[in-house]
Protein backbone atom coordinates (compact mmCIF):
# COMPACT_ATOMS: atom_id res chain seq x y z
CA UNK A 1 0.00 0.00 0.00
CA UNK A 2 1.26 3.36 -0.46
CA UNK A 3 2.15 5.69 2.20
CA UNK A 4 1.16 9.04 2.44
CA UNK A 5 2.25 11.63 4.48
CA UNK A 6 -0.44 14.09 5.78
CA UNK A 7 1.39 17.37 7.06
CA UNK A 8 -1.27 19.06 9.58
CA UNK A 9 -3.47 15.78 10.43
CA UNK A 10 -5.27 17.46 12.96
CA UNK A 11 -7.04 19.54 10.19
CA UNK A 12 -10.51 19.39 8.97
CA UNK A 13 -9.40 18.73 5.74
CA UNK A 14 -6.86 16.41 6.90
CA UNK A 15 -9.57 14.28 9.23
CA UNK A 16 -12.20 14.18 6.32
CA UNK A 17 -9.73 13.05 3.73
CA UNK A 18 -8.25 10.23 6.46
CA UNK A 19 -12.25 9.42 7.32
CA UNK A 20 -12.80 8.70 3.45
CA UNK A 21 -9.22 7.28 2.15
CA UNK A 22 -8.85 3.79 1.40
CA UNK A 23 -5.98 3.74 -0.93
CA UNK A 24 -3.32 4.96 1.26
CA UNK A 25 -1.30 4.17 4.39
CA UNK A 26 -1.89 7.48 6.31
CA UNK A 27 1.03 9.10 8.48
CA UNK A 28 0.40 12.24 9.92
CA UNK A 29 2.15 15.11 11.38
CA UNK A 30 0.75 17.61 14.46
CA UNK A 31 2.31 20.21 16.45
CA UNK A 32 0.53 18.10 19.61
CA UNK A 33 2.35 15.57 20.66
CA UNK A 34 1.10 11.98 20.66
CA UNK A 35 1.78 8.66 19.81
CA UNK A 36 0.08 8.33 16.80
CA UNK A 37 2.22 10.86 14.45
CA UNK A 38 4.83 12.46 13.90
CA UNK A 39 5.99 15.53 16.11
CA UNK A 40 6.44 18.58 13.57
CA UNK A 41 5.15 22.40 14.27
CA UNK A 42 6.11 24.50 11.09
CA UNK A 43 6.50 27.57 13.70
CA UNK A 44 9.80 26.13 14.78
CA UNK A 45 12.81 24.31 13.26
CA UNK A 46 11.57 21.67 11.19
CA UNK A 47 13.46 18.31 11.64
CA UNK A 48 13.44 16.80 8.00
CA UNK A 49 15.67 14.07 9.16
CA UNK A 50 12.31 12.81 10.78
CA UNK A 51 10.21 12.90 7.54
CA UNK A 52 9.63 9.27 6.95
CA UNK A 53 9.83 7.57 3.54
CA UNK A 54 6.65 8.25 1.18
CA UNK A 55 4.78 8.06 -1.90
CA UNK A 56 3.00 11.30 -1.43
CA UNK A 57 2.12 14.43 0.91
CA UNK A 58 -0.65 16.30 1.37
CA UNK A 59 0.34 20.00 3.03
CA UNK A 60 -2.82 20.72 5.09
CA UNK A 61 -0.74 22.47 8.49
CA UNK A 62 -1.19 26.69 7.74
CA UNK A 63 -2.19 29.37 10.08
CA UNK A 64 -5.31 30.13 8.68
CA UNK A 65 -6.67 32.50 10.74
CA UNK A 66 -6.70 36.24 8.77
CA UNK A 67 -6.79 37.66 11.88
CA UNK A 68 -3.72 35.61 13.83
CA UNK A 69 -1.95 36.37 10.15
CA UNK A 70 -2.19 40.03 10.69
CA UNK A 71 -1.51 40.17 14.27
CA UNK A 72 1.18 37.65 13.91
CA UNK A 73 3.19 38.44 10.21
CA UNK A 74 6.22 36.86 10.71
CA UNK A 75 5.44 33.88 12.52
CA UNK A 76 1.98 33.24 10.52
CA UNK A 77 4.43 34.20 7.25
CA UNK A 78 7.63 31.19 8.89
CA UNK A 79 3.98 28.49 8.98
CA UNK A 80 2.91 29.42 6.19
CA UNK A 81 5.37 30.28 3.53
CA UNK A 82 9.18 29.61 5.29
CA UNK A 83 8.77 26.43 6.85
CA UNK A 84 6.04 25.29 4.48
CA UNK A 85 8.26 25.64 1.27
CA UNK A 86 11.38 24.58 3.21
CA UNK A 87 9.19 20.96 3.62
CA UNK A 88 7.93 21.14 0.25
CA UNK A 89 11.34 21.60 -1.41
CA UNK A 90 12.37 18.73 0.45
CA UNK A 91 10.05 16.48 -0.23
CA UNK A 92 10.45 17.91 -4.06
CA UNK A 93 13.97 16.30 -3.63
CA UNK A 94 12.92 12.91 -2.86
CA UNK A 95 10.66 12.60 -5.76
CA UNK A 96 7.55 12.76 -3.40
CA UNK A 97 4.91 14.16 -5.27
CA UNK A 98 3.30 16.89 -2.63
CA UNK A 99 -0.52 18.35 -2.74
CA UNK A 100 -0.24 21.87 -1.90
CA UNK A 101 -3.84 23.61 -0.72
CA UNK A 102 -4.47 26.83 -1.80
CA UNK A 103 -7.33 29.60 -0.14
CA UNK A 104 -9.55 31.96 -1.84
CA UNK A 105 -8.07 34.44 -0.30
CA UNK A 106 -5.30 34.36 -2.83
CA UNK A 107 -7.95 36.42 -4.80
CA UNK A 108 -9.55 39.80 -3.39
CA UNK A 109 -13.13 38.57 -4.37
CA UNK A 110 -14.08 41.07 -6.79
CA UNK A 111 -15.30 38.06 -8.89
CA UNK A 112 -16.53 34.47 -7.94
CA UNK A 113 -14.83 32.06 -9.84
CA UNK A 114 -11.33 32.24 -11.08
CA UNK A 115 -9.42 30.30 -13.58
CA UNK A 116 -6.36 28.34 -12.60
CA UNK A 117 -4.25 31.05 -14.39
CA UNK A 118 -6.47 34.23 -13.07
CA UNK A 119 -3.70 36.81 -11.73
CA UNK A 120 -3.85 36.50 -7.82
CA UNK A 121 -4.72 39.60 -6.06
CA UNK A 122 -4.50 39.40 -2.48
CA UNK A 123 -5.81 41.86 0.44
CA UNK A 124 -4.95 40.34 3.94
CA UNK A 125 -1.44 38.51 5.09
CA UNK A 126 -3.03 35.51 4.89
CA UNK A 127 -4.10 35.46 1.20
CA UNK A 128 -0.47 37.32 0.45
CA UNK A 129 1.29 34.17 2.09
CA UNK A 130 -0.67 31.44 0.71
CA UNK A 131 -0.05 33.30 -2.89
CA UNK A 132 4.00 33.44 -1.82
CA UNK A 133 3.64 29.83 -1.32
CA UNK A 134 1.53 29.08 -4.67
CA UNK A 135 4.30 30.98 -6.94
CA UNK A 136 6.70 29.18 -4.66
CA UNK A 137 5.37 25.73 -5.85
């Protein structure tokens, strides 16, 4: 079976797609520490020496809070862009394909849908790191 490495499994995202998945061995990452994943919170040093071997990752950890964003820049900006890009780049380097997710907020809502290709247009920190992270990737 392959193994799959779920980066934030404490997320909503992250619980529904574990709820629904039957085609992957599911390892998980949280900032709480527990014995059933892996110890890693993006607001600190990450240790990629503990990233175990996988197939693929899903990136669900972010702040995603626009208000902790703007009250907190450059610790929501270290989650969110730094430390997130830092994991993704490694992962990158061990072939592991990685499933970055995105926010609306990458757009300043002027229009409701957008094309994959649409210029982003951010207003709040949030939706300006989340795009740094998208042109990143």
């Amino acid at each position: 079976m392959k193994k799959l490495l779920i980066i934030g499994q404490d997320s909503y995202i992250a619980k529904a797609f574990i709820r629904h998945n039957t085609d992957f061995l599911c390892l998980g990452t949280s900032r709480r520490k527990g014995d059933s994943c892996i110890f890693m919170d993006l607001s600190e040093e990450i240790n990629l020496e503990a990233i175990p071997d996988v197939d693929a990752a899903l990136l669900c950890a972010s702040v995603t809070s626009i208000i902790e964003c703007e009250r907190n820049i450059e610790t929501s900006r270290k989650v969110n862009v730094l430390n997130s890009s830092l994991l993704v780049r490694h992962l990158a380097e061990k072939g592991v394909f990685t499933l970055v997710l995105s926010s609306n907020q990458v757009f300043d809502g002027r229009e409701a849908y957008h094309a994959e290709n649409d210029p982003l247009s951010p207003l709040t920190a949030y939706g300006r790191q989340k795009a740094e992270l998208e042109n990143f990737c």
